[in-house]
ModelCIF file with pLDDT and N, C-alpha, C, O atoms, coordinates in Angstrom:
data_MODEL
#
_entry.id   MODEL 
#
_entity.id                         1 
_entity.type                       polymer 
_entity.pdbx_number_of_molecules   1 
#
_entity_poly.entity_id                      1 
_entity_poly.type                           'polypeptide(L)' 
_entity_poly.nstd_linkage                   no 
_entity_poly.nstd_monomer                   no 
_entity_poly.pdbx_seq_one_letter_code       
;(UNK)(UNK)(UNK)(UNK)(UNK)(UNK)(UNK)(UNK)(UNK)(UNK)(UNK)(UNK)(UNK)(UNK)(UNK)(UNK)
(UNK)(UNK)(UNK)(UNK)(UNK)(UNK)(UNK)(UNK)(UNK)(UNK)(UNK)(UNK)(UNK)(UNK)(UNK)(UNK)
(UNK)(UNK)(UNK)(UNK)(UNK)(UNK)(UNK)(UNK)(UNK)(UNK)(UNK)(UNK)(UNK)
;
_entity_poly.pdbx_seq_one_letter_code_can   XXXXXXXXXXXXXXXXXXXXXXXXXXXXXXXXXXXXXXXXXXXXX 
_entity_poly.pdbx_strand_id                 A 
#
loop_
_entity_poly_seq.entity_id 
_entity_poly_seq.num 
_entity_poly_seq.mon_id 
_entity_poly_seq.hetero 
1 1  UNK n 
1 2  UNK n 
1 3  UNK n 
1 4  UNK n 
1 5  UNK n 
1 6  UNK n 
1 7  UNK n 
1 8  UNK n 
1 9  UNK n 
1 10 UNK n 
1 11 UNK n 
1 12 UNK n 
1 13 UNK n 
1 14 UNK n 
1 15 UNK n 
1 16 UNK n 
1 17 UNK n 
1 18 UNK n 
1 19 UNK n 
1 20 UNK n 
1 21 UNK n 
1 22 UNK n 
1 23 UNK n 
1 24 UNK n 
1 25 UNK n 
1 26 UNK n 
1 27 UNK n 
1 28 UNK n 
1 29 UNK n 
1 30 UNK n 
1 31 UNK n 
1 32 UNK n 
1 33 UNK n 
1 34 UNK n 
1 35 UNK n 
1 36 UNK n 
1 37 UNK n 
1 38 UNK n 
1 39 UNK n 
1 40 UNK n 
1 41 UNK n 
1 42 UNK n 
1 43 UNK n 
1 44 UNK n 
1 45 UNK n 
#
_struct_asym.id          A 
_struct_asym.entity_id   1 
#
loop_
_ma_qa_metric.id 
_ma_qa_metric.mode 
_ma_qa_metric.name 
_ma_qa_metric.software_group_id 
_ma_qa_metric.type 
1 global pLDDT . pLDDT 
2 local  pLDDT . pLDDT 
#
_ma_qa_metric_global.metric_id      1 
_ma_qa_metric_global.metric_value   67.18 
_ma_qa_metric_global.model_id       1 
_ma_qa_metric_global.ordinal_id     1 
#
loop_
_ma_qa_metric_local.label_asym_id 
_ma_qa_metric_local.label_comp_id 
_ma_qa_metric_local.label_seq_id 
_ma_qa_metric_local.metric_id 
_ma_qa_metric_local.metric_value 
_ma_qa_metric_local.model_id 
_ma_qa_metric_local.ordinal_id 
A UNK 1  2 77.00 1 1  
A UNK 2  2 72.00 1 2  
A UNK 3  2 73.00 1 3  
A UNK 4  2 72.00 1 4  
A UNK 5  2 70.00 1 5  
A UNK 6  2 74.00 1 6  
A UNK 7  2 81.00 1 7  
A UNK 8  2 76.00 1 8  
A UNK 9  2 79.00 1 9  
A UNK 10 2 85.00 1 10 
A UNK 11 2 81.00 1 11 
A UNK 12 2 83.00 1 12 
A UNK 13 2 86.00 1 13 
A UNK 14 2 87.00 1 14 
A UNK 15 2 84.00 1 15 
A UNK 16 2 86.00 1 16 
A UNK 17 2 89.00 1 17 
A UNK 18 2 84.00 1 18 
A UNK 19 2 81.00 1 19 
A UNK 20 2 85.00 1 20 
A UNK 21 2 83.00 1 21 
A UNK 22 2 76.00 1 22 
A UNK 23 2 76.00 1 23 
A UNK 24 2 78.00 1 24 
A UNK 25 2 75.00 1 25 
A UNK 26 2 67.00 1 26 
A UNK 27 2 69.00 1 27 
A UNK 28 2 71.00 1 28 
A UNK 29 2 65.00 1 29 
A UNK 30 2 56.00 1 30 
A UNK 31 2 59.00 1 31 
A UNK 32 2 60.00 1 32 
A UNK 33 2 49.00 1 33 
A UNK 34 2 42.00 1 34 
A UNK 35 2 39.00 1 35 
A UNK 36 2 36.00 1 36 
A UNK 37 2 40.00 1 37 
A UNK 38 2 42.00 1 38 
A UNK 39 2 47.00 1 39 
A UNK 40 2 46.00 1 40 
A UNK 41 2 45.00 1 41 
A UNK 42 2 51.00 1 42 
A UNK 43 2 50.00 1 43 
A UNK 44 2 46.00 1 44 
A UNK 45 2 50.00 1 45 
#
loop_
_atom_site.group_PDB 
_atom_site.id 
_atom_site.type_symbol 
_atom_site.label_atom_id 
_atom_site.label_alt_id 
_atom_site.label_comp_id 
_atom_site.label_asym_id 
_atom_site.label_entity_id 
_atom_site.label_seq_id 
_atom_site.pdbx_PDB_ins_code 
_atom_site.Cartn_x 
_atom_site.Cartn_y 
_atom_site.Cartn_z 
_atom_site.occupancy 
_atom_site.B_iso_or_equiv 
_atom_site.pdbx_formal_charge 
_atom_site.auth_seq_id 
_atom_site.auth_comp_id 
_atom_site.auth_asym_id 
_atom_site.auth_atom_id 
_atom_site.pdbx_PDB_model_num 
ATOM 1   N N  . UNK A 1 1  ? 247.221 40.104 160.995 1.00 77.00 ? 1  UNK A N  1 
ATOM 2   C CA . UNK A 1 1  ? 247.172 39.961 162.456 1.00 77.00 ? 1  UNK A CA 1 
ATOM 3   C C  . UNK A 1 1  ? 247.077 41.290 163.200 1.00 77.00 ? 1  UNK A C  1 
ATOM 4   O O  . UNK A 1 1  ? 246.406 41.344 164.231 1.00 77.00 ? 1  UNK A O  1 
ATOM 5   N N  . UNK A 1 2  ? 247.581 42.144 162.829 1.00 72.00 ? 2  UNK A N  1 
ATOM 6   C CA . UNK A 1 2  ? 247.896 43.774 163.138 1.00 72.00 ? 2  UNK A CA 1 
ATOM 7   C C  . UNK A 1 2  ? 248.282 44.679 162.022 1.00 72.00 ? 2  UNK A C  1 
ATOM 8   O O  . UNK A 1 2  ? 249.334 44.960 161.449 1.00 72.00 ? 2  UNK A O  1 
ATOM 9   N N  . UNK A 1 3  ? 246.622 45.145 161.900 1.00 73.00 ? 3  UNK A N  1 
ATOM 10  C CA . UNK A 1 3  ? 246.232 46.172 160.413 1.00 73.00 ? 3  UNK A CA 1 
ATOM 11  C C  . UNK A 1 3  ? 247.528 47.225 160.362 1.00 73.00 ? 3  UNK A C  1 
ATOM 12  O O  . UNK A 1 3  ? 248.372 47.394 159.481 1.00 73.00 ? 3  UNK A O  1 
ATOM 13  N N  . UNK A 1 4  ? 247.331 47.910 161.757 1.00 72.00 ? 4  UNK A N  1 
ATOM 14  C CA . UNK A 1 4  ? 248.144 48.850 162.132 1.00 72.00 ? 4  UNK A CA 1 
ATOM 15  C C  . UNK A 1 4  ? 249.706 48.852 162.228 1.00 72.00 ? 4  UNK A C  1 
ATOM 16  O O  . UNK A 1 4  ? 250.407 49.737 161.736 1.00 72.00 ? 4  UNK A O  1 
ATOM 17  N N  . UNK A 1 5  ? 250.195 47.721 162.942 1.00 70.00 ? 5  UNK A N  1 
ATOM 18  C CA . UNK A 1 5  ? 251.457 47.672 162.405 1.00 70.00 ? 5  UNK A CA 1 
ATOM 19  C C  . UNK A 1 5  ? 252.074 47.175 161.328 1.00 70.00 ? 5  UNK A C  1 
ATOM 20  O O  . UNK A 1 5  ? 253.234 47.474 161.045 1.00 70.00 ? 5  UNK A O  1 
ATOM 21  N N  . UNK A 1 6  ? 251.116 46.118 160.419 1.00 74.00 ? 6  UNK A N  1 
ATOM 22  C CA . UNK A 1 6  ? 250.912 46.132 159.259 1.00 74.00 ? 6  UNK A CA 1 
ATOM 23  C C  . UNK A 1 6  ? 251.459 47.301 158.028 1.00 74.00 ? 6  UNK A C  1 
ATOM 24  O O  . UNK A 1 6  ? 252.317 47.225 157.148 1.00 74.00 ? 6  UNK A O  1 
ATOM 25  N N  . UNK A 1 7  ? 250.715 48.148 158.359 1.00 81.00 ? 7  UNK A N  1 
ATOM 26  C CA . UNK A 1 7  ? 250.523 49.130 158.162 1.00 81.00 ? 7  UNK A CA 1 
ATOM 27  C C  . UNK A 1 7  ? 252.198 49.895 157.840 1.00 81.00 ? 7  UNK A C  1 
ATOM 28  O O  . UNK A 1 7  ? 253.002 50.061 156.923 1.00 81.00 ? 7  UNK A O  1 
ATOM 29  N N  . UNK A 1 8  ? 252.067 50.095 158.854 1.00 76.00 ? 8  UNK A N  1 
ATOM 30  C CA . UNK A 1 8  ? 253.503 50.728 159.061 1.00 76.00 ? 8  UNK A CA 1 
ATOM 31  C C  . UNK A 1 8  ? 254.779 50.101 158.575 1.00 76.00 ? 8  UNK A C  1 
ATOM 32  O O  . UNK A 1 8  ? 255.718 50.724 158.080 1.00 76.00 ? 8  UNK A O  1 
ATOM 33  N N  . UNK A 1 9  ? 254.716 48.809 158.767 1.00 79.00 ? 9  UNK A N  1 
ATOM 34  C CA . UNK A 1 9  ? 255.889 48.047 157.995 1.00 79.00 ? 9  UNK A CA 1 
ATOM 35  C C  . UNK A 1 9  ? 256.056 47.791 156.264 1.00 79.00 ? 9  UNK A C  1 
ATOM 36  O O  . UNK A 1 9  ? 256.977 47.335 155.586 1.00 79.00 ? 9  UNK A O  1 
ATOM 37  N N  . UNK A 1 10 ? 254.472 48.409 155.877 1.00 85.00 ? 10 UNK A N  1 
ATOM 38  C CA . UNK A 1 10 ? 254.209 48.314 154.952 1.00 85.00 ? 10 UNK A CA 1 
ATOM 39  C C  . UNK A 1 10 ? 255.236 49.707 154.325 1.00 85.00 ? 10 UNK A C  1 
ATOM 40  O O  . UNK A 1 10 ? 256.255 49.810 153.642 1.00 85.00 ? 10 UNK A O  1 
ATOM 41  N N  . UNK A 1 11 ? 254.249 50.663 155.035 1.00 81.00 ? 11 UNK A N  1 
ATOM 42  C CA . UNK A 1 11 ? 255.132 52.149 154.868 1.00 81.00 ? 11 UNK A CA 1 
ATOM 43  C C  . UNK A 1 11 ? 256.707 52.151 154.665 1.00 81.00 ? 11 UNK A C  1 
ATOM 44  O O  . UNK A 1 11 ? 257.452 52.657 153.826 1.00 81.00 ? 11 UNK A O  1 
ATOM 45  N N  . UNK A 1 12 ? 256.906 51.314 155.870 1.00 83.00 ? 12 UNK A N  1 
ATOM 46  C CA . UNK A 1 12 ? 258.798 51.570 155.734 1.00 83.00 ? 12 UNK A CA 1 
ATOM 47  C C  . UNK A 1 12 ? 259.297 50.679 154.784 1.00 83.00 ? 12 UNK A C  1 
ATOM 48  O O  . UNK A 1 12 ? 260.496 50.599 154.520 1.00 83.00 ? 12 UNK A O  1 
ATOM 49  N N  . UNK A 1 13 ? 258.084 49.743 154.054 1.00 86.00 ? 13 UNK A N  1 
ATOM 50  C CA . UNK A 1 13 ? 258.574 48.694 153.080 1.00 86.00 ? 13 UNK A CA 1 
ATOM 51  C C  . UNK A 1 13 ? 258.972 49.882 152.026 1.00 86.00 ? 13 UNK A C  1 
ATOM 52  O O  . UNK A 1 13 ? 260.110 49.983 151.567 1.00 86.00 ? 13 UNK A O  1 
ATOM 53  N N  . UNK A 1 14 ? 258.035 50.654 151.741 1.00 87.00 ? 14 UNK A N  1 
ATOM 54  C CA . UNK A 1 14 ? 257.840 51.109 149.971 1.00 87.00 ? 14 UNK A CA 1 
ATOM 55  C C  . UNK A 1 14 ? 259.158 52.494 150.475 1.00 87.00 ? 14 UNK A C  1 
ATOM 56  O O  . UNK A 1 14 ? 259.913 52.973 149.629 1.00 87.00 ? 14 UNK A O  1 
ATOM 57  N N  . UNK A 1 15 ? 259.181 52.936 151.992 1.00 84.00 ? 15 UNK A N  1 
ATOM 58  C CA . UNK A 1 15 ? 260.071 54.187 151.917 1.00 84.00 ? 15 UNK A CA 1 
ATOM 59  C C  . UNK A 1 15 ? 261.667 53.649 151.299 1.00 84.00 ? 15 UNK A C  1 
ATOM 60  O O  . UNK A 1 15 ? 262.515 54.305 150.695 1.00 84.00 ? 15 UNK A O  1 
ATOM 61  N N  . UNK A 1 16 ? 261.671 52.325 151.683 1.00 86.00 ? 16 UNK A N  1 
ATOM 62  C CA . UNK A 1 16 ? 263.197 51.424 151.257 1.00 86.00 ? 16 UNK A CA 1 
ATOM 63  C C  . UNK A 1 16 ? 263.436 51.515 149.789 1.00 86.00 ? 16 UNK A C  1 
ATOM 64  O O  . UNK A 1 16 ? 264.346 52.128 149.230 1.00 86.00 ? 16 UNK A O  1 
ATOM 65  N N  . UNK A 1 17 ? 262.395 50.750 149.203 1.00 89.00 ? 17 UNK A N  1 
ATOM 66  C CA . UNK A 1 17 ? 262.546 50.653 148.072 1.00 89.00 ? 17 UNK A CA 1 
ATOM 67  C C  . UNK A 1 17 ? 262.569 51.727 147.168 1.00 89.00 ? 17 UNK A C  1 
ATOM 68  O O  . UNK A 1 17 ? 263.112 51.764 146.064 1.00 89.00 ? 17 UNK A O  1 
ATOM 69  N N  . UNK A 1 18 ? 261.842 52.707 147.821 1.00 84.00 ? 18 UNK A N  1 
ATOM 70  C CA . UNK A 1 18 ? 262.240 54.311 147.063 1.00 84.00 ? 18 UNK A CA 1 
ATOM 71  C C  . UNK A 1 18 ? 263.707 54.428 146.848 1.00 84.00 ? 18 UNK A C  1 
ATOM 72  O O  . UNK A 1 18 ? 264.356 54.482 145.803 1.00 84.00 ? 18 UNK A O  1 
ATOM 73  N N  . UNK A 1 19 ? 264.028 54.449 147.952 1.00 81.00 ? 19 UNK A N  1 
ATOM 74  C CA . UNK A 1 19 ? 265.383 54.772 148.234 1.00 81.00 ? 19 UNK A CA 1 
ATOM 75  C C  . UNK A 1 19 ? 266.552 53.965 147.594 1.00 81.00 ? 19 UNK A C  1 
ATOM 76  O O  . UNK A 1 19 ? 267.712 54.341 147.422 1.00 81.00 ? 19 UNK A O  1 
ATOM 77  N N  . UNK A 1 20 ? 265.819 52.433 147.192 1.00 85.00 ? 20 UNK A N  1 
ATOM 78  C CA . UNK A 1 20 ? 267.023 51.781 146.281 1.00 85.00 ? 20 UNK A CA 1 
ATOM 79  C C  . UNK A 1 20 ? 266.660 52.362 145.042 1.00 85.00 ? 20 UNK A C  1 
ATOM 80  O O  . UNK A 1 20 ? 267.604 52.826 144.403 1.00 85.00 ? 20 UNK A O  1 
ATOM 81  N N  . UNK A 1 21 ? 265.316 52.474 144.444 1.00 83.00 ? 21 UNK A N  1 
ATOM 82  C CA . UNK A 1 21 ? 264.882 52.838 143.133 1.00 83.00 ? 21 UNK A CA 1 
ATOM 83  C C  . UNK A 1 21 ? 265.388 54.103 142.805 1.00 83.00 ? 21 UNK A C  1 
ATOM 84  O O  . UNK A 1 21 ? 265.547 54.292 141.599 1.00 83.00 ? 21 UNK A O  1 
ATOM 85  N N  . UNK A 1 22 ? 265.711 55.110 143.640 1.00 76.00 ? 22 UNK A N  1 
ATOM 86  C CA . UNK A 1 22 ? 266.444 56.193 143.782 1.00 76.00 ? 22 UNK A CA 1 
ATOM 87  C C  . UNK A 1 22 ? 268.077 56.364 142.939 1.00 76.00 ? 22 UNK A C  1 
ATOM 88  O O  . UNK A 1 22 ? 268.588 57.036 142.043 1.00 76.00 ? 22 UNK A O  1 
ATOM 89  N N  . UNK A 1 23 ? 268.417 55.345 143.840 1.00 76.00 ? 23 UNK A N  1 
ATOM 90  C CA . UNK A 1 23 ? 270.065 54.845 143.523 1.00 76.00 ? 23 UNK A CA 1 
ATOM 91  C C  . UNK A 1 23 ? 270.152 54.465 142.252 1.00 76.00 ? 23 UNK A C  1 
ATOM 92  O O  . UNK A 1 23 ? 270.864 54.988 141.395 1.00 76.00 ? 23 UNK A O  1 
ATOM 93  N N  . UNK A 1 24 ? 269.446 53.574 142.123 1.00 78.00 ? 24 UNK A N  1 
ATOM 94  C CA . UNK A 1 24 ? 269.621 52.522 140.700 1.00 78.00 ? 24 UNK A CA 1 
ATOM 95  C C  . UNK A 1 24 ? 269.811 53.779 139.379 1.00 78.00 ? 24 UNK A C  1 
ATOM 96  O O  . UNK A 1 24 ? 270.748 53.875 138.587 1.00 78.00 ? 24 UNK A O  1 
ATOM 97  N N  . UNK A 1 25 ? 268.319 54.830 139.511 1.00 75.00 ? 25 UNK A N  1 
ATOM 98  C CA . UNK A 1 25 ? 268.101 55.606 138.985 1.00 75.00 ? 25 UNK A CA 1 
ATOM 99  C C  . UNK A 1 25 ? 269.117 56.616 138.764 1.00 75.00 ? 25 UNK A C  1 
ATOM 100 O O  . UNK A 1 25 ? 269.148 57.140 137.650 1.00 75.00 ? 25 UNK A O  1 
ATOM 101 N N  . UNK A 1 26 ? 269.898 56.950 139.586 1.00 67.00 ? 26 UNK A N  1 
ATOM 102 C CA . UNK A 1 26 ? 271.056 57.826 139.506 1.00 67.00 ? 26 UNK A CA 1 
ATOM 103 C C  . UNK A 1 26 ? 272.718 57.009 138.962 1.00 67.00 ? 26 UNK A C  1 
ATOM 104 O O  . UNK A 1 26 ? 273.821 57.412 138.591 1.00 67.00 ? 26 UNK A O  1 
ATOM 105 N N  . UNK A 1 27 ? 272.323 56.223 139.101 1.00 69.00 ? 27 UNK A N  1 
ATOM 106 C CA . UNK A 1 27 ? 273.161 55.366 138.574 1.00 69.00 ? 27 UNK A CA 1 
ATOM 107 C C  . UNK A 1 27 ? 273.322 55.016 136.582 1.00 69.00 ? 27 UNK A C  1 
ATOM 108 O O  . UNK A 1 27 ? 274.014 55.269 135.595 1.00 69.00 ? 27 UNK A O  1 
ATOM 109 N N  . UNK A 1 28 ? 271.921 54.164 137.121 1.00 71.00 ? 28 UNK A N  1 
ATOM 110 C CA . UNK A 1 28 ? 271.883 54.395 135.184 1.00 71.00 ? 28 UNK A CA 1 
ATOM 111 C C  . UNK A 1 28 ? 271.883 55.599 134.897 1.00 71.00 ? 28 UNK A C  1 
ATOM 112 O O  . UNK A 1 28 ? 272.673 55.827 133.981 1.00 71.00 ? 28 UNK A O  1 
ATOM 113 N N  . UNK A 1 29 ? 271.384 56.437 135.245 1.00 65.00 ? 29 UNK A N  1 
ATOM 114 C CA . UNK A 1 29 ? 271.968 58.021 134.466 1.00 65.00 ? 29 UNK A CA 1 
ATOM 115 C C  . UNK A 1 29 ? 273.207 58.393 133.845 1.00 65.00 ? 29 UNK A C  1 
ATOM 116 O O  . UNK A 1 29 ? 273.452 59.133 132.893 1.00 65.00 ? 29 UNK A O  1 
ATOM 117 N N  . UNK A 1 30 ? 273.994 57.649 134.670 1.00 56.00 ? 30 UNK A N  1 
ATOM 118 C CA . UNK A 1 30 ? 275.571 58.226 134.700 1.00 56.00 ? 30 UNK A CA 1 
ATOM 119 C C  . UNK A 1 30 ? 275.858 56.908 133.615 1.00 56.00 ? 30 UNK A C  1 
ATOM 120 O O  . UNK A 1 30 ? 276.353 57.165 132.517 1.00 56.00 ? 30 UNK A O  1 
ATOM 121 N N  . UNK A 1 31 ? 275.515 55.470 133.992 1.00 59.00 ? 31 UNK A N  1 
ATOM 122 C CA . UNK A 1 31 ? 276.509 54.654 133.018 1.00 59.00 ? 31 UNK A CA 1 
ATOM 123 C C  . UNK A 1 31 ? 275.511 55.309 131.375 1.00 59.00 ? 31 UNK A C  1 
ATOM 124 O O  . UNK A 1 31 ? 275.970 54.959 130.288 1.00 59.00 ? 31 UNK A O  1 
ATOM 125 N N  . UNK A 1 32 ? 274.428 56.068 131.395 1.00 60.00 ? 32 UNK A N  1 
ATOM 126 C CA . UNK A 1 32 ? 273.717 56.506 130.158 1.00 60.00 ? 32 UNK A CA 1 
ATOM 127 C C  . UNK A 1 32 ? 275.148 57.543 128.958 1.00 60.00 ? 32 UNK A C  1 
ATOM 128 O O  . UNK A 1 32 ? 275.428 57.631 127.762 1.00 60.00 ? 32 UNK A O  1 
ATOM 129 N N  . UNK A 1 33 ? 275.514 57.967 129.956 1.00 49.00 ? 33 UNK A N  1 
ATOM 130 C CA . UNK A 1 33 ? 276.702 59.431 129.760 1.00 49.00 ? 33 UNK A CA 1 
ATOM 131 C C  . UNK A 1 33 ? 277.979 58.080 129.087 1.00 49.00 ? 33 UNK A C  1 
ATOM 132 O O  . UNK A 1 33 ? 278.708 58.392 128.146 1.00 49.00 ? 33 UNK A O  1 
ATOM 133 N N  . UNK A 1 34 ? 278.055 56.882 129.621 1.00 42.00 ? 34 UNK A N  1 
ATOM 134 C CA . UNK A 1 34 ? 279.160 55.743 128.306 1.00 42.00 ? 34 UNK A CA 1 
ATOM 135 C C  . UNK A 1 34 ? 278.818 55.626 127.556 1.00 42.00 ? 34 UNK A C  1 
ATOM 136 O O  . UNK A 1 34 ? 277.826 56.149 127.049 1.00 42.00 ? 34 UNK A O  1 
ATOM 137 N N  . UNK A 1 35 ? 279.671 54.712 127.092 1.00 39.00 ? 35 UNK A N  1 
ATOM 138 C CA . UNK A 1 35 ? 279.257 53.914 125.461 1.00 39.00 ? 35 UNK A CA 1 
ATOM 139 C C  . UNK A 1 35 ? 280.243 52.734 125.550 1.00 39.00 ? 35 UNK A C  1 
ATOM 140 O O  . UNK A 1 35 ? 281.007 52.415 126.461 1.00 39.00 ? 35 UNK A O  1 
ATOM 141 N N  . UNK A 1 36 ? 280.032 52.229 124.458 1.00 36.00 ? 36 UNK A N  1 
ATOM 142 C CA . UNK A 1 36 ? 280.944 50.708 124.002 1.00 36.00 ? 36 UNK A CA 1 
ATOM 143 C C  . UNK A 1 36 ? 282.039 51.118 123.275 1.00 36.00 ? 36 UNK A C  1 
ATOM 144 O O  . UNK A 1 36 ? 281.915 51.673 122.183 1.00 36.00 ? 36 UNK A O  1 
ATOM 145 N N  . UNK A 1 37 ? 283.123 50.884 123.804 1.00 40.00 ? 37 UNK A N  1 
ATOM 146 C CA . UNK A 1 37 ? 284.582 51.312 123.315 1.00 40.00 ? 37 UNK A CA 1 
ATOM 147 C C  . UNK A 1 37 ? 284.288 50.491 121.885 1.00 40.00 ? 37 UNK A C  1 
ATOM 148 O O  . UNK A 1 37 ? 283.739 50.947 120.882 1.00 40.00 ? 37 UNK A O  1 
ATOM 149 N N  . UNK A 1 38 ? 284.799 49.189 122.084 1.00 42.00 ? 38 UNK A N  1 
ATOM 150 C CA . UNK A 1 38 ? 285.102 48.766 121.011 1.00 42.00 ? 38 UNK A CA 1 
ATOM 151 C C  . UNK A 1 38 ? 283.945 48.338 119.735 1.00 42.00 ? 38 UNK A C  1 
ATOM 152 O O  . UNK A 1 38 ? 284.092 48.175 118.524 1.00 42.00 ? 38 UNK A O  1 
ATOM 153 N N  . UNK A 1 39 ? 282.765 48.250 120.632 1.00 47.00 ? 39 UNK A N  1 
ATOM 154 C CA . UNK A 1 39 ? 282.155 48.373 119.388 1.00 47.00 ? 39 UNK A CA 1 
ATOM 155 C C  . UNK A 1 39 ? 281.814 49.888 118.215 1.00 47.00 ? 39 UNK A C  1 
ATOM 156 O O  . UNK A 1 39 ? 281.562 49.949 117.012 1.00 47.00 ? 39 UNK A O  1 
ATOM 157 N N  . UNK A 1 40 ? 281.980 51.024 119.388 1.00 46.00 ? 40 UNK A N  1 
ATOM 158 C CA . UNK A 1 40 ? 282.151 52.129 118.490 1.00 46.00 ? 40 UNK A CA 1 
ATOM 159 C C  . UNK A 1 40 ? 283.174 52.617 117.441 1.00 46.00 ? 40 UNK A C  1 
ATOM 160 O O  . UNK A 1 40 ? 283.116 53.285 116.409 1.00 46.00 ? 40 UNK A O  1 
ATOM 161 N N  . UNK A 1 41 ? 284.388 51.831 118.339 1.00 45.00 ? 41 UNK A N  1 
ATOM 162 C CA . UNK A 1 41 ? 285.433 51.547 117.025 1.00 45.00 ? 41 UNK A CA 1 
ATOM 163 C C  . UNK A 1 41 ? 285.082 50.867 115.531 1.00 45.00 ? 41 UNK A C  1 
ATOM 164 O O  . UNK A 1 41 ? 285.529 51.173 114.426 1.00 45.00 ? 41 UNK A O  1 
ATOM 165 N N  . UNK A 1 42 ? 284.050 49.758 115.935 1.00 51.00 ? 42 UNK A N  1 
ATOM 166 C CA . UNK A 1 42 ? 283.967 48.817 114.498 1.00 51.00 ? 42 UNK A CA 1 
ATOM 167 C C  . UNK A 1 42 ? 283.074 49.582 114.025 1.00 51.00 ? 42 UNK A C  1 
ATOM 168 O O  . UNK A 1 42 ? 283.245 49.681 112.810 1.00 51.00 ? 42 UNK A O  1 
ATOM 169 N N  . UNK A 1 43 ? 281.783 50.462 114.553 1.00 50.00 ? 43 UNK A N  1 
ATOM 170 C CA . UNK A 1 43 ? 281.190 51.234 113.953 1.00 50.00 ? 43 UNK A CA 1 
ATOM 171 C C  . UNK A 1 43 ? 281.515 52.116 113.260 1.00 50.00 ? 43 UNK A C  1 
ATOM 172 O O  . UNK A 1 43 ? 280.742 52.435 112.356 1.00 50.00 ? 43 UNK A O  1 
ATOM 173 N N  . UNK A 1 44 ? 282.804 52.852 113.431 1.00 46.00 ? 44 UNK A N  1 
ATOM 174 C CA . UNK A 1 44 ? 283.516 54.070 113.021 1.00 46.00 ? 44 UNK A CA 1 
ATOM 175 C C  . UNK A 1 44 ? 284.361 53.642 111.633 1.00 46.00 ? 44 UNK A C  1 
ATOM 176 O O  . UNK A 1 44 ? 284.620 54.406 110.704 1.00 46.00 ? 44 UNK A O  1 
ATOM 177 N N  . UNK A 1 45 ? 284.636 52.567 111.708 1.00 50.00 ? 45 UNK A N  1 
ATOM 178 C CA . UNK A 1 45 ? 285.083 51.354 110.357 1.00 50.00 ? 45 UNK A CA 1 
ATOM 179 C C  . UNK A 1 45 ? 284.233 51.734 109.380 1.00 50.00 ? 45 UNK A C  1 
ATOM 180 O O  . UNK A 1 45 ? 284.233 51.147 108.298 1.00 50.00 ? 45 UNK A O  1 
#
């Protein structure tokens, strides 16, 4: 209906989702740095 504001909502669509994909990304990083308590125990068995 409107290329142009289209447009733009489009823009602030993908700037959002950066910004969650961002998070997520810094996130799994850090739970990367755990591990599984107890199954590393049965491994260590």
């Amino acid at each position: 209906t409107d290329l142009s504001r289209g447009l733009t909502a489009l823009h602030i669509s993908a700037w959002l989702w950066i910004a969650v994909l961002f998070a997520n990304f810094a996130e799994a990083l850090a739970e990367g740095r755990g591990r599984a308590r107890a199954d590393s125990l049965r491994a260590s068995r």
